[in-house]
C-alpha atoms as a PDB file:
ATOM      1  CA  UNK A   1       0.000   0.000   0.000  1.00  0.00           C
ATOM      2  CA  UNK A   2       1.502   3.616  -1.123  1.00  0.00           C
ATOM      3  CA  UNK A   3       2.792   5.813   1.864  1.00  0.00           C
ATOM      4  CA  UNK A   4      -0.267   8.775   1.994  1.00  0.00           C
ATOM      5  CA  UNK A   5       0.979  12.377   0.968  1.00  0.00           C
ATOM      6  CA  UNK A   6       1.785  14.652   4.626  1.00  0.00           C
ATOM      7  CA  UNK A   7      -0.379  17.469   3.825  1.00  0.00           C
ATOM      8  CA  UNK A   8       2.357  19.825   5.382  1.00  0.00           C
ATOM      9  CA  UNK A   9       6.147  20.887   4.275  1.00  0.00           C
ATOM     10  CA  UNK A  10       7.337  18.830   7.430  1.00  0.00           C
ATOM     11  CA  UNK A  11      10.996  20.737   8.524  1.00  0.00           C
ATOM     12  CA  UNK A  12      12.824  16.768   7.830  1.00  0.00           C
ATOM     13  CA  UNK A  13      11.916  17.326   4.003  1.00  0.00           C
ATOM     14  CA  UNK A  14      13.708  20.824   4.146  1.00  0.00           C
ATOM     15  CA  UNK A  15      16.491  19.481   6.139  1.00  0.00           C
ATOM     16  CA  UNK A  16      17.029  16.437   3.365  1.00  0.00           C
ATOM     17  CA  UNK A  17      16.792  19.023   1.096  1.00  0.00           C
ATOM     18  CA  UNK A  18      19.081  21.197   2.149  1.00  0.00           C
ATOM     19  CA  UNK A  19      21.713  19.207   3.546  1.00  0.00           C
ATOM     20  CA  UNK A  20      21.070  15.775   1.360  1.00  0.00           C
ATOM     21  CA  UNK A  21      20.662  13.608   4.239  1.00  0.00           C
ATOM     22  CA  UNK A  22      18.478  12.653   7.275  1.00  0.00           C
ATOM     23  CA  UNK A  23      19.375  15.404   9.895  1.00  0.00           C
ATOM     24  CA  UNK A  24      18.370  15.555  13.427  1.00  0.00           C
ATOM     25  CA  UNK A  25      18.447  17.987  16.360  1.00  0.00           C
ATOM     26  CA  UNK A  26      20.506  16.984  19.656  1.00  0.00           C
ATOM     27  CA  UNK A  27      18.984  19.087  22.555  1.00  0.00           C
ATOM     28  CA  UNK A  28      21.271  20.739  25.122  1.00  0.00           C
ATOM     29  CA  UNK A  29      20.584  22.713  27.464  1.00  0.00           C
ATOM     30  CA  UNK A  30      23.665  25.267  28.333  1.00  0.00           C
ATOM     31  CA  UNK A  31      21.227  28.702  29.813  1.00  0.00           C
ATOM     32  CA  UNK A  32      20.301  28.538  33.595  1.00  0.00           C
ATOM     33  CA  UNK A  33      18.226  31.040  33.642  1.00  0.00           C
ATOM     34  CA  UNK A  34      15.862  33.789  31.500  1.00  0.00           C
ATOM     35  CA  UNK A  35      14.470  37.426  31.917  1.00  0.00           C
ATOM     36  CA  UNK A  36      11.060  36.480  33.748  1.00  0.00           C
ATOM     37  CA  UNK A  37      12.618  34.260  35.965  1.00  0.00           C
ATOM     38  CA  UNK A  38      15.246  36.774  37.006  1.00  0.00           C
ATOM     39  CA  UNK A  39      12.255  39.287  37.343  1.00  0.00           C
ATOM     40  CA  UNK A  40      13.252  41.897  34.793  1.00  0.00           C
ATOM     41  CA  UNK A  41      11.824  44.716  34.744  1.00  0.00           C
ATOM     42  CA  UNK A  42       9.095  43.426  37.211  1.00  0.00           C
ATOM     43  CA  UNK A  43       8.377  39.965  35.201  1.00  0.00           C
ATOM     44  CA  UNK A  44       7.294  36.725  36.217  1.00  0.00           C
ATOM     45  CA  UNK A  45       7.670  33.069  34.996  1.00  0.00           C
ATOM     46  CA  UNK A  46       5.446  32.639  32.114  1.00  0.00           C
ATOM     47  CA  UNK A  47       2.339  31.049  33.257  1.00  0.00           C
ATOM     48  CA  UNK A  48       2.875  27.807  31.229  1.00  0.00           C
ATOM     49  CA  UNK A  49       6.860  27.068  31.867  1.00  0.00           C
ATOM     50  CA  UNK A  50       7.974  24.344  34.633  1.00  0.00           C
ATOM     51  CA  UNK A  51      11.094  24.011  36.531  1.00  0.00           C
ATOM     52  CA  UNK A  52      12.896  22.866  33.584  1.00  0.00           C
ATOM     53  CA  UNK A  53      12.424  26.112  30.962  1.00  0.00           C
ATOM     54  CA  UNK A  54      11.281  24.015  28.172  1.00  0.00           C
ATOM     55  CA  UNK A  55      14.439  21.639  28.650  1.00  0.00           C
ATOM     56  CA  UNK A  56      14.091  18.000  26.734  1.00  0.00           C
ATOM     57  CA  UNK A  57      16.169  16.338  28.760  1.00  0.00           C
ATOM     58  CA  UNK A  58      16.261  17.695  32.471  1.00  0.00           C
ATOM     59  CA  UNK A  59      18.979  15.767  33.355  1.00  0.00           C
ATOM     60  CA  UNK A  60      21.498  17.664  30.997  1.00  0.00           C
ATOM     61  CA  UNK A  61      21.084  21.280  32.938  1.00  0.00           C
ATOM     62  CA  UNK A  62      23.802  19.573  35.201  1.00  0.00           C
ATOM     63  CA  UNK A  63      25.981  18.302  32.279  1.00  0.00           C
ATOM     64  CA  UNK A  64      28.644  19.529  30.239  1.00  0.00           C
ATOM     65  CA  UNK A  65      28.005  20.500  27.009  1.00  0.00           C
ATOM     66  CA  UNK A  66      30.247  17.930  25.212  1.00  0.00           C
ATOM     67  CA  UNK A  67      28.792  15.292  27.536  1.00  0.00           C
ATOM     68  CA  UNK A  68      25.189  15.957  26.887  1.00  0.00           C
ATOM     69  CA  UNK A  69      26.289  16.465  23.107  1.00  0.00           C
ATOM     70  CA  UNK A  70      27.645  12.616  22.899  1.00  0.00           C
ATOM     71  CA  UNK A  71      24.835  11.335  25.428  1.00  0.00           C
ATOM     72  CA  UNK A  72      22.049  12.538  23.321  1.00  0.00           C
ATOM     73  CA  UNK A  73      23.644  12.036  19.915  1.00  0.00           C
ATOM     74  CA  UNK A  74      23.980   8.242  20.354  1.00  0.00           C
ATOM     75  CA  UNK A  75      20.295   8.201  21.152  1.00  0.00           C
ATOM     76  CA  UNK A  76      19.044   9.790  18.350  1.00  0.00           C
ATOM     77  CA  UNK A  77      21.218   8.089  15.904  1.00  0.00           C
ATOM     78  CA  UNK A  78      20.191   4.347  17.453  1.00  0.00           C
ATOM     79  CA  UNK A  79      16.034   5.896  17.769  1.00  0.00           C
ATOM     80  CA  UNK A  80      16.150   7.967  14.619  1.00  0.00           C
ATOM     81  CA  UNK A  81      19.069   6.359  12.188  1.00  0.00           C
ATOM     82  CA  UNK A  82      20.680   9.553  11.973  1.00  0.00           C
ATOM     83  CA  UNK A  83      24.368  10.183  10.204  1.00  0.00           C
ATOM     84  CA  UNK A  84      24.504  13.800  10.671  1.00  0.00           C
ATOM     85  CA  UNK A  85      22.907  16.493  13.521  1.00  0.00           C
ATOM     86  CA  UNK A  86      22.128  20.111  14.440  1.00  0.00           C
ATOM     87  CA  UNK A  87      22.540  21.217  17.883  1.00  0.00           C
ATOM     88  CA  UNK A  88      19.762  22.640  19.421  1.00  0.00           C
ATOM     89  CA  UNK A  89      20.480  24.967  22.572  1.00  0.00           C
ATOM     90  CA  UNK A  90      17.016  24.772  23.878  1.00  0.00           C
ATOM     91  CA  UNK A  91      16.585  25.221  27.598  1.00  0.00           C
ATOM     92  CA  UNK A  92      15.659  28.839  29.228  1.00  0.00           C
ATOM     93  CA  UNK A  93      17.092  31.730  27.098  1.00  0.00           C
ATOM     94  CA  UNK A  94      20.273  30.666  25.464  1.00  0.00           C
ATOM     95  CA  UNK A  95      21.125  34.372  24.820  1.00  0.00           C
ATOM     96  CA  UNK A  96      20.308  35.562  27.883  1.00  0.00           C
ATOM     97  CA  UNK A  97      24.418  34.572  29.072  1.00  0.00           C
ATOM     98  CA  UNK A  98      27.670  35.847  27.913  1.00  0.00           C
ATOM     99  CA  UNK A  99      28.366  36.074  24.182  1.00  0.00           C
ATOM    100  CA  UNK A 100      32.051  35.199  24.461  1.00  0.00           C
ATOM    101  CA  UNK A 101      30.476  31.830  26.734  1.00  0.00           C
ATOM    102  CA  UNK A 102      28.026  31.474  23.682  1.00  0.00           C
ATOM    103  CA  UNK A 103      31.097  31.680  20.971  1.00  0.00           C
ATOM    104  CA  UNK A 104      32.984  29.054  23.048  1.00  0.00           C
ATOM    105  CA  UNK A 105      30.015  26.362  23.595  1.00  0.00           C
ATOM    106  CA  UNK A 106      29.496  27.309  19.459  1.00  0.00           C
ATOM    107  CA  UNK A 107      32.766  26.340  18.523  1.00  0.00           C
ATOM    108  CA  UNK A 108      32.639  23.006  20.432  1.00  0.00           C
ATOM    109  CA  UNK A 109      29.881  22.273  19.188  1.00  0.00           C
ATOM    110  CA  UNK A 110      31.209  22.481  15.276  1.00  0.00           C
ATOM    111  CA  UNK A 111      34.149  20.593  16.691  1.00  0.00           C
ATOM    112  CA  UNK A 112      32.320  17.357  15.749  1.00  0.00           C
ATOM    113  CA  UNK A 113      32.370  16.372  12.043  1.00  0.00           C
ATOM    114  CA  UNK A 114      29.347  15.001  12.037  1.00  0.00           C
ATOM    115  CA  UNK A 115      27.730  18.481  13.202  1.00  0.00           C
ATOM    116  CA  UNK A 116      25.819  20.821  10.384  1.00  0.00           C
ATOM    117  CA  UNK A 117      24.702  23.574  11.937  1.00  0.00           C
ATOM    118  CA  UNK A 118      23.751  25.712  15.107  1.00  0.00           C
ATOM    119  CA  UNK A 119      19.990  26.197  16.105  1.00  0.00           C
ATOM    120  CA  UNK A 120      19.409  28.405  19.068  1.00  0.00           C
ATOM    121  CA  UNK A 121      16.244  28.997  21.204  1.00  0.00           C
ATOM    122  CA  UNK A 122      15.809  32.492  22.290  1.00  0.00           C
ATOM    123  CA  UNK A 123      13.090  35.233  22.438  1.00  0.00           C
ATOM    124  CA  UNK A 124      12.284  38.760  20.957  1.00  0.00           C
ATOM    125  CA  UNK A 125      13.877  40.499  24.176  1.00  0.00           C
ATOM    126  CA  UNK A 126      16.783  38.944  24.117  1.00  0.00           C
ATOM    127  CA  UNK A 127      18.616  39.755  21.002  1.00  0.00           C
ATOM    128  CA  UNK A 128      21.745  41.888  21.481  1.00  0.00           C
ATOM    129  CA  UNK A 129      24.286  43.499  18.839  1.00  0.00           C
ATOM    130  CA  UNK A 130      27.068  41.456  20.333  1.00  0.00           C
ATOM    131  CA  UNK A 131      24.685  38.653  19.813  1.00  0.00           C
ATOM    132  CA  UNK A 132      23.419  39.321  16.011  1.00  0.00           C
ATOM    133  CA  UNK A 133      27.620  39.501  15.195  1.00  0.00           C
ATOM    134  CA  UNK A 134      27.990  36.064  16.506  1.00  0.00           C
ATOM    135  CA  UNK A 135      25.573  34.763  14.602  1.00  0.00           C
ATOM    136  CA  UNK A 136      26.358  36.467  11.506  1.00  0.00           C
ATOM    137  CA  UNK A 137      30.290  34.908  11.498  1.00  0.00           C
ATOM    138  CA  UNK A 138      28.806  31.756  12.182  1.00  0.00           C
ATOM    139  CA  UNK A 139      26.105  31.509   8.916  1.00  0.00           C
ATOM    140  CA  UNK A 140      29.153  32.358   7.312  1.00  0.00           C
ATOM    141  CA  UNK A 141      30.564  29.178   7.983  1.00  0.00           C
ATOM    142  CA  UNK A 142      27.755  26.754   8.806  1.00  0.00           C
ATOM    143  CA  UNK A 143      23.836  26.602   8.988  1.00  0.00           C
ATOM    144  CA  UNK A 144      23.098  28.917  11.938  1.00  0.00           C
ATOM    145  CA  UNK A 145      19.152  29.309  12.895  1.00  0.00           C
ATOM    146  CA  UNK A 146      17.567  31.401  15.658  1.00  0.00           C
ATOM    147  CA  UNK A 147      14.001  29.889  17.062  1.00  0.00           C
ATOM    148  CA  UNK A 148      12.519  32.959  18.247  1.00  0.00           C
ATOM    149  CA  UNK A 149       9.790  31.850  21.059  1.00  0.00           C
ATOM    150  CA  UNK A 150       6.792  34.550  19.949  1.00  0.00           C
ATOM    151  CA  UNK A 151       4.154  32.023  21.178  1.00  0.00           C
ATOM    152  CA  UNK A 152       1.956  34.565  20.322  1.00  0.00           C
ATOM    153  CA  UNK A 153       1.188  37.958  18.684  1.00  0.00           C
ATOM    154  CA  UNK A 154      -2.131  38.956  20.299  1.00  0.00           C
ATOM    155  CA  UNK A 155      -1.039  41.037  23.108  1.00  0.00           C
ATOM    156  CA  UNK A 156      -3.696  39.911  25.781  1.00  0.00           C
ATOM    157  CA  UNK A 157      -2.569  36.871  25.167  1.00  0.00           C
ATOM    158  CA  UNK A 158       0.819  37.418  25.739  1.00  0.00           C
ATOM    159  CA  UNK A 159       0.003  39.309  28.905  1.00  0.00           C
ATOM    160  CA  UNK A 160      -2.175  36.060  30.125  1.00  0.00           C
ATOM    161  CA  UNK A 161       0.943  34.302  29.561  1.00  0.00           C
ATOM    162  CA  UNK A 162       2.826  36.959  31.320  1.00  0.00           C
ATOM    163  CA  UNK A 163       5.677  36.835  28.488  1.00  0.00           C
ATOM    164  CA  UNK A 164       7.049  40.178  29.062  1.00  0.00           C
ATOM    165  CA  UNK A 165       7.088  41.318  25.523  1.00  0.00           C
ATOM    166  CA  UNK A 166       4.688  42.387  22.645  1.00  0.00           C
ATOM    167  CA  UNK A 167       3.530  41.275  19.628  1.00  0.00           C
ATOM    168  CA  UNK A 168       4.871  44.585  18.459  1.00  0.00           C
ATOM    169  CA  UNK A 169       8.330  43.919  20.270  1.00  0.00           C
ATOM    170  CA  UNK A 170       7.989  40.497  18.632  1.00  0.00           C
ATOM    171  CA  UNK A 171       7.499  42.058  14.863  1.00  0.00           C
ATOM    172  CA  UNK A 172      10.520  44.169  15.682  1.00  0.00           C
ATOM    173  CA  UNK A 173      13.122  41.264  16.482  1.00  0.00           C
ATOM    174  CA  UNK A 174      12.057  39.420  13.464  1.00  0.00           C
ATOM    175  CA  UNK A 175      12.822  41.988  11.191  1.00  0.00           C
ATOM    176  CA  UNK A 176      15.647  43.270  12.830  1.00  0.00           C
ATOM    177  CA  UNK A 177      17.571  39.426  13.146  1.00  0.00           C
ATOM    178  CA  UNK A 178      16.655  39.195   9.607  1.00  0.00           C
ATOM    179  CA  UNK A 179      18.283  42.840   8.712  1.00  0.00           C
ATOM    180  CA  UNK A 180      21.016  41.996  10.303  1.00  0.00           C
ATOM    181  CA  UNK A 181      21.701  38.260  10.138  1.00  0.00           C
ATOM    182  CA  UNK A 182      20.737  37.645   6.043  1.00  0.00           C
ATOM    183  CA  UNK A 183      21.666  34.650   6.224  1.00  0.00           C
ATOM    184  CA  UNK A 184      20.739  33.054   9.152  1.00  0.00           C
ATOM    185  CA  UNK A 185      17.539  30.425   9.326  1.00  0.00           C
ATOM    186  CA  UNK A 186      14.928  32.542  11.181  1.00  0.00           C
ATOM    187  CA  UNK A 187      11.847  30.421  12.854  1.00  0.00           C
ATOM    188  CA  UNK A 188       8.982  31.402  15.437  1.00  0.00           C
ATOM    189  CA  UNK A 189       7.448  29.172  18.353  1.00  0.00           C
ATOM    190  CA  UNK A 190       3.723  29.505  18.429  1.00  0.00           C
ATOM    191  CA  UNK A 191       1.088  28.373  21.301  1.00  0.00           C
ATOM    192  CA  UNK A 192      -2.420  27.453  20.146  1.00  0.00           C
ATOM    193  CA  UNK A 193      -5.140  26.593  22.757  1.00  0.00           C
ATOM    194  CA  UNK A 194      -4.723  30.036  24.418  1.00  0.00           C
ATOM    195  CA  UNK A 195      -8.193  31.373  26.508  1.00  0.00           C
ATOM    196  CA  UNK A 196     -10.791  33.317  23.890  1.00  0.00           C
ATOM    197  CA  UNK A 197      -8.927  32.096  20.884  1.00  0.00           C
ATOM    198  CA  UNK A 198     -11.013  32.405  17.990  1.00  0.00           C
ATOM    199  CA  UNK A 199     -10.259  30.852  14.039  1.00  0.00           C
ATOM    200  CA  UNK A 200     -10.010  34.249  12.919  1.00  0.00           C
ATOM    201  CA  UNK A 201      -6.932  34.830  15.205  1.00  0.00           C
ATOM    202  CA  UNK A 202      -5.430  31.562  14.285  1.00  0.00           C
ATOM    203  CA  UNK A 203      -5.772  32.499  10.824  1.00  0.00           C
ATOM    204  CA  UNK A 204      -4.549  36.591  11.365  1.00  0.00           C
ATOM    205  CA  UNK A 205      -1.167  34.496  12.814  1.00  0.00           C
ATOM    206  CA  UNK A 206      -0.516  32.631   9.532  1.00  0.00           C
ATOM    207  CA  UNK A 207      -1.116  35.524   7.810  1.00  0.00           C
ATOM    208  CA  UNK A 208       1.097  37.816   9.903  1.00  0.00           C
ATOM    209  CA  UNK A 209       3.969  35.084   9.510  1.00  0.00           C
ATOM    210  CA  UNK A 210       3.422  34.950   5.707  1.00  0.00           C
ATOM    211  CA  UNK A 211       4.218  38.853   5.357  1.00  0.00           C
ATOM    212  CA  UNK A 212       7.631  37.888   7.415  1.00  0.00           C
ATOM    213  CA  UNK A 213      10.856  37.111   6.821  1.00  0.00           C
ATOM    214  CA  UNK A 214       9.995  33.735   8.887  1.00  0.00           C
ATOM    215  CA  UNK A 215      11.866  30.404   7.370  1.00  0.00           C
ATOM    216  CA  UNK A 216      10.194  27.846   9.671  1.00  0.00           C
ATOM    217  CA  UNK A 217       7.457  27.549  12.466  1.00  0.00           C
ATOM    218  CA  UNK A 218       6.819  25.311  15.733  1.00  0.00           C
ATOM    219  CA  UNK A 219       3.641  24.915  16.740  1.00  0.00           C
ATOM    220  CA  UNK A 220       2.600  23.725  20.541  1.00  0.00           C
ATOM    221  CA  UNK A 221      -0.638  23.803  22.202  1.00  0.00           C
ATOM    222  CA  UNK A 222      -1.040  24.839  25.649  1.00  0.00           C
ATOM    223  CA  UNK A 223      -1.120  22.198  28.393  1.00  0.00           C
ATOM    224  CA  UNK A 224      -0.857  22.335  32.177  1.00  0.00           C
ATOM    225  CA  UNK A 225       2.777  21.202  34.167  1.00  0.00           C
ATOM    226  CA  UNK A 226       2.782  20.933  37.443  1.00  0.00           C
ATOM    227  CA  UNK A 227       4.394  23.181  40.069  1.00  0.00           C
ATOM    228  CA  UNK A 228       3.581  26.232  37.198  1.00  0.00           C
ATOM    229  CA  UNK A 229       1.060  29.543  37.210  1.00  0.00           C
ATOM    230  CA  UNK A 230      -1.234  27.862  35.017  1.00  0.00           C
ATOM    231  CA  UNK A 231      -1.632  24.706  36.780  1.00  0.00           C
ATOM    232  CA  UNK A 232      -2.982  26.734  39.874  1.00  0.00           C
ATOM    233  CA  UNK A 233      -5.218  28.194  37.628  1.00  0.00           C
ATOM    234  CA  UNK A 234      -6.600  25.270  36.275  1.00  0.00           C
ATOM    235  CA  UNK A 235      -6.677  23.891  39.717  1.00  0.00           C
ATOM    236  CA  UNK A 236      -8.911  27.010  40.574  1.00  0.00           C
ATOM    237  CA  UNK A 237     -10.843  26.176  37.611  1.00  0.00           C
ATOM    238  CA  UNK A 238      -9.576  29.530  35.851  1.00  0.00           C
ATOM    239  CA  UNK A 239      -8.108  27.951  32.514  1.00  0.00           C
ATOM    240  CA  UNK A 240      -9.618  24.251  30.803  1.00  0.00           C
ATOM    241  CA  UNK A 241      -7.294  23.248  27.900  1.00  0.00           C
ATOM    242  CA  UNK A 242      -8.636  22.937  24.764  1.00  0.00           C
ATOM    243  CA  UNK A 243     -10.401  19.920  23.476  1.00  0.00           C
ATOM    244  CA  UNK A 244      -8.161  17.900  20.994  1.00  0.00           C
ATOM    245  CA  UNK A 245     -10.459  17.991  18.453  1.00  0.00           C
ATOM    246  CA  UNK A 246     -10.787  21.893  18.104  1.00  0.00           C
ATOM    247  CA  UNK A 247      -7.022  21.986  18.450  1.00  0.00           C
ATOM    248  CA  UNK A 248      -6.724  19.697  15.252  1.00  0.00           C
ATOM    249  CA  UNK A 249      -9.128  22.484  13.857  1.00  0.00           C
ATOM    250  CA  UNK A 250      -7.124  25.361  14.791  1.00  0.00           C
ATOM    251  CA  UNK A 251      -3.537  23.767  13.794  1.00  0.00           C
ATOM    252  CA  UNK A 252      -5.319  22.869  10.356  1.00  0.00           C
ATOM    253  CA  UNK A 253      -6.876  26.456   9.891  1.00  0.00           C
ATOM    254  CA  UNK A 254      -3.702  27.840  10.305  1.00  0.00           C
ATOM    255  CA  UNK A 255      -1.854  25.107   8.133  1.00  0.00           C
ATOM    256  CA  UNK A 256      -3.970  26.198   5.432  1.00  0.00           C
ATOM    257  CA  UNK A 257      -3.644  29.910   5.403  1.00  0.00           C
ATOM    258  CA  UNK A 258       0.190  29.178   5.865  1.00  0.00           C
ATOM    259  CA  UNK A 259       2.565  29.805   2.858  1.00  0.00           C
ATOM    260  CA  UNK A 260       3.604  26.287   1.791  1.00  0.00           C
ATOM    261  CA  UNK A 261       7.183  26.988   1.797  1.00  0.00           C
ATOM    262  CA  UNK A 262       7.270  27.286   5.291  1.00  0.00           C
ATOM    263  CA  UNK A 263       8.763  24.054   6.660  1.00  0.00           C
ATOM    264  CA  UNK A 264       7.156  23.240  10.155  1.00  0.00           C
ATOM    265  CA  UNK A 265       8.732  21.693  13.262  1.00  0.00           C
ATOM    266  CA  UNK A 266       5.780  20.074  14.823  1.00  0.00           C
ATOM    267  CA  UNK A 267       1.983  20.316  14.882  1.00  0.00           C
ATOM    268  CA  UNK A 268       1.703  20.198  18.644  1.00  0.00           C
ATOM    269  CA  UNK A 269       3.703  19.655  22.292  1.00  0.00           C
ATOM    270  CA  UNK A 270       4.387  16.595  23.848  1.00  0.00           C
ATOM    271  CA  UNK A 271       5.050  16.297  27.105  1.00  0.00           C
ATOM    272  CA  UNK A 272       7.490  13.363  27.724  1.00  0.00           C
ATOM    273  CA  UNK A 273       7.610  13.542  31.523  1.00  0.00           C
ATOM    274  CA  UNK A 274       4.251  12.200  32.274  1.00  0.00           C
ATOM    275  CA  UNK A 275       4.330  12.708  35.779  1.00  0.00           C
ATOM    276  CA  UNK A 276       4.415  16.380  35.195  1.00  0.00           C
ATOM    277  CA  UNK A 277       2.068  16.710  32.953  1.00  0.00           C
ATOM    278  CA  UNK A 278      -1.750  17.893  34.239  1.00  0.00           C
ATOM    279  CA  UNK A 279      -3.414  18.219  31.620  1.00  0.00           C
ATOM    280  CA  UNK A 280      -4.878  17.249  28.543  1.00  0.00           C
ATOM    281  CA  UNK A 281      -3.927  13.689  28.638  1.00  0.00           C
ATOM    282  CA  UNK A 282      -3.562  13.372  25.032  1.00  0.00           C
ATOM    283  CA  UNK A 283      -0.588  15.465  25.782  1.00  0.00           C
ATOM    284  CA  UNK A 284       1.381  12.141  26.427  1.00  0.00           C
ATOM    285  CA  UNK A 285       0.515  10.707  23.343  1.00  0.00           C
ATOM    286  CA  UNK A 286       3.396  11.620  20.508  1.00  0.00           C
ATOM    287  CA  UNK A 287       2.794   9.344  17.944  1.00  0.00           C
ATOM    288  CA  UNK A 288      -1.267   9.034  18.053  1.00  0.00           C
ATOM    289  CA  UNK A 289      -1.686  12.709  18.478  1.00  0.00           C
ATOM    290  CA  UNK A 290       0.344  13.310  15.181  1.00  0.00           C
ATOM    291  CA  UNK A 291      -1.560  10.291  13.594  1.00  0.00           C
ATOM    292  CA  UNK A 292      -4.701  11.936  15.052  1.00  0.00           C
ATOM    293  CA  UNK A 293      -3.778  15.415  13.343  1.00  0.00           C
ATOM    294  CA  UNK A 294      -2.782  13.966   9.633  1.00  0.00           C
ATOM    295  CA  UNK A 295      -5.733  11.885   9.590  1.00  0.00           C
ATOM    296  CA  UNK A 296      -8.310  14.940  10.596  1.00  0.00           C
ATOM    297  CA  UNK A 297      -6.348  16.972   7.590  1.00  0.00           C
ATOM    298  CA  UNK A 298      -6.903  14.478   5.248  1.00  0.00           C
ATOM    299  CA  UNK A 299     -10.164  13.438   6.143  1.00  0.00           C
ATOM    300  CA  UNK A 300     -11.016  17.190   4.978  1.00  0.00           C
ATOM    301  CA  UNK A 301      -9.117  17.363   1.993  1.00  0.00           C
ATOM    302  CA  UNK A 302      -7.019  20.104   3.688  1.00  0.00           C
ATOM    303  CA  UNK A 303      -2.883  20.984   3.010  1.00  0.00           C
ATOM    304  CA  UNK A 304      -0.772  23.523   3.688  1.00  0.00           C
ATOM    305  CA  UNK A 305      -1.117  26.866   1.841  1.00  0.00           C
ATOM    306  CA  UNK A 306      -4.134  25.901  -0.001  1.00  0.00           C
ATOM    307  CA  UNK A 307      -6.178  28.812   0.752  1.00  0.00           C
ATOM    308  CA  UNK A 308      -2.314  31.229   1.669  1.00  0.00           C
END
């Protein structure tokens, strides 16, 4: 039986593409900390992130980098069947540290012949001169991408979230990473399943994203983590998580209205420590959720940029 179409520009197609090969990302995690949790200029944790600022393996925050690097690179190329990798600094706010510590953990990094390229996690308040240089050198010599964490770009929503920044601010470091940085491979983090989110704002987003210099997207919904500021709200009965059904809705909406040469990272989270996780269960479920998703796009006949 023929292997059914993915109705989406999945980011492993643009990697093959682009570097002729499978291609994976190794997660480290090399920040400690980020603006909110250092309370700048009056901020708080964002309502959604847990003890481990988005980290994929919470084990590494106590590892060193080259450790972590071979750890997690023999995983993923036993799981995945991987020859060559990205490295993915993922946990907290990688910029918010030294740039001369960033150049260093860079340059170790691209010590390892089997290593393509840089991919760093940051977000729109974090993006210094010093730090726009670095990664300017760097595209020079190797595939360097920022992931810009925007989540979103509806500012009561970001203030629910208590982000710190604006969808304005947010605009701003997108076009001023791409002004400066040409070269580099510029993607945005967005959060679906937000309170009073409507299909006209999901499809506002794609449409905002298409008039960007944006190469890639992420896509997460929002679920509840223990010991955060949103699982005491859904404790207090303040926030209920959106049924998995509209969220297929919403992810497909905004599939659709999404240029197609936008590769995408994922459709939605997953939350691999299940005893964190509050809720929705489905949250747990990697492989069924993204079976669940394909299935409700091609049930409707829908693909990416079909109505962009």
């Amino acid at each position: 039986m023929p292997e059914l179409p993915i109705p989406y520009y999945p980011i492993s197609r643009f990697y093959k593409e682009r570097f002729g090969t499978k291609v994976h990302k190794i997660s480290v995690a090399t920040a400690e900390t980020c603006p909110n949790r250092e309370g700048i200029r009056g901020m708080k944790t964002c309502n959604f992130c847990d003890q481990w600022g988005s980290a994929a393996y919470s084990k590494n925050l106590e590892k060193p980098l080259s450790q972590q690097i071979d750890e997690v690179k023999k995983i993923v190329a036993e799981k995945r069947r991987a020859e060559k990798f990205l490295i993915y600094f993922q946990a907290y706010t990688t910029t918010f540290s030294r740039v001369s510590k960033l150049r260093e953990q860079f340059e170790l990094a691209l010590s390892y012949p089997d290593i393509v390229g840089i991919v760093v996690g940051t977000r729109p308040d974090c993006i210094s001169a010093s730090f726009l240089e670095t990664c300017n050198e760097m595209a020079k010599r190797t595939f360097m991408s920022v992931e810009l964490g925007v989540q979103s770009f509806d500012n009561p929503t970001l203030e629910w979230m208590r982000r710190g920044h604006t969808g304005e601010e947010s605009i701003k470091a997108i076009h001023k990473i791409s002004s400066a940085c040409p070269d580099v491979n510029l993607g945005v983090h967005l959060i679906f399943g937000n309170p009073n989110e409507t299909e006209e704002m999901v499809i506002e987003t794609a449409r905002k994203i298409n008039s960007l210099p944006v190469h890639n997207v992420k896509l997460h919904h929002m679920h509840v983590l223990k010991n955060t500021a949103l699982a005491d709200e859904y404790a207090a009965g303040g926030f209920a998580p959106m049924e998995q059904q509209k969220y297929f809705h919403h992810c497909m909406v905004f599939l659709q209205h999404l240029r197609a040469d936008i590769p995408v990272h994922r459709l939605a989270a997953f939350s691999s420590r299940w005893d964190e996780l509050v809720a929705p269960a489905w949250t747990s479920f990697k492989m069924e959720m993204y079976q669940g998703m394909l299935s409700y796009m091609r049930d409707r006949q829908a693909t990416q940029g079909q109505h962009a």
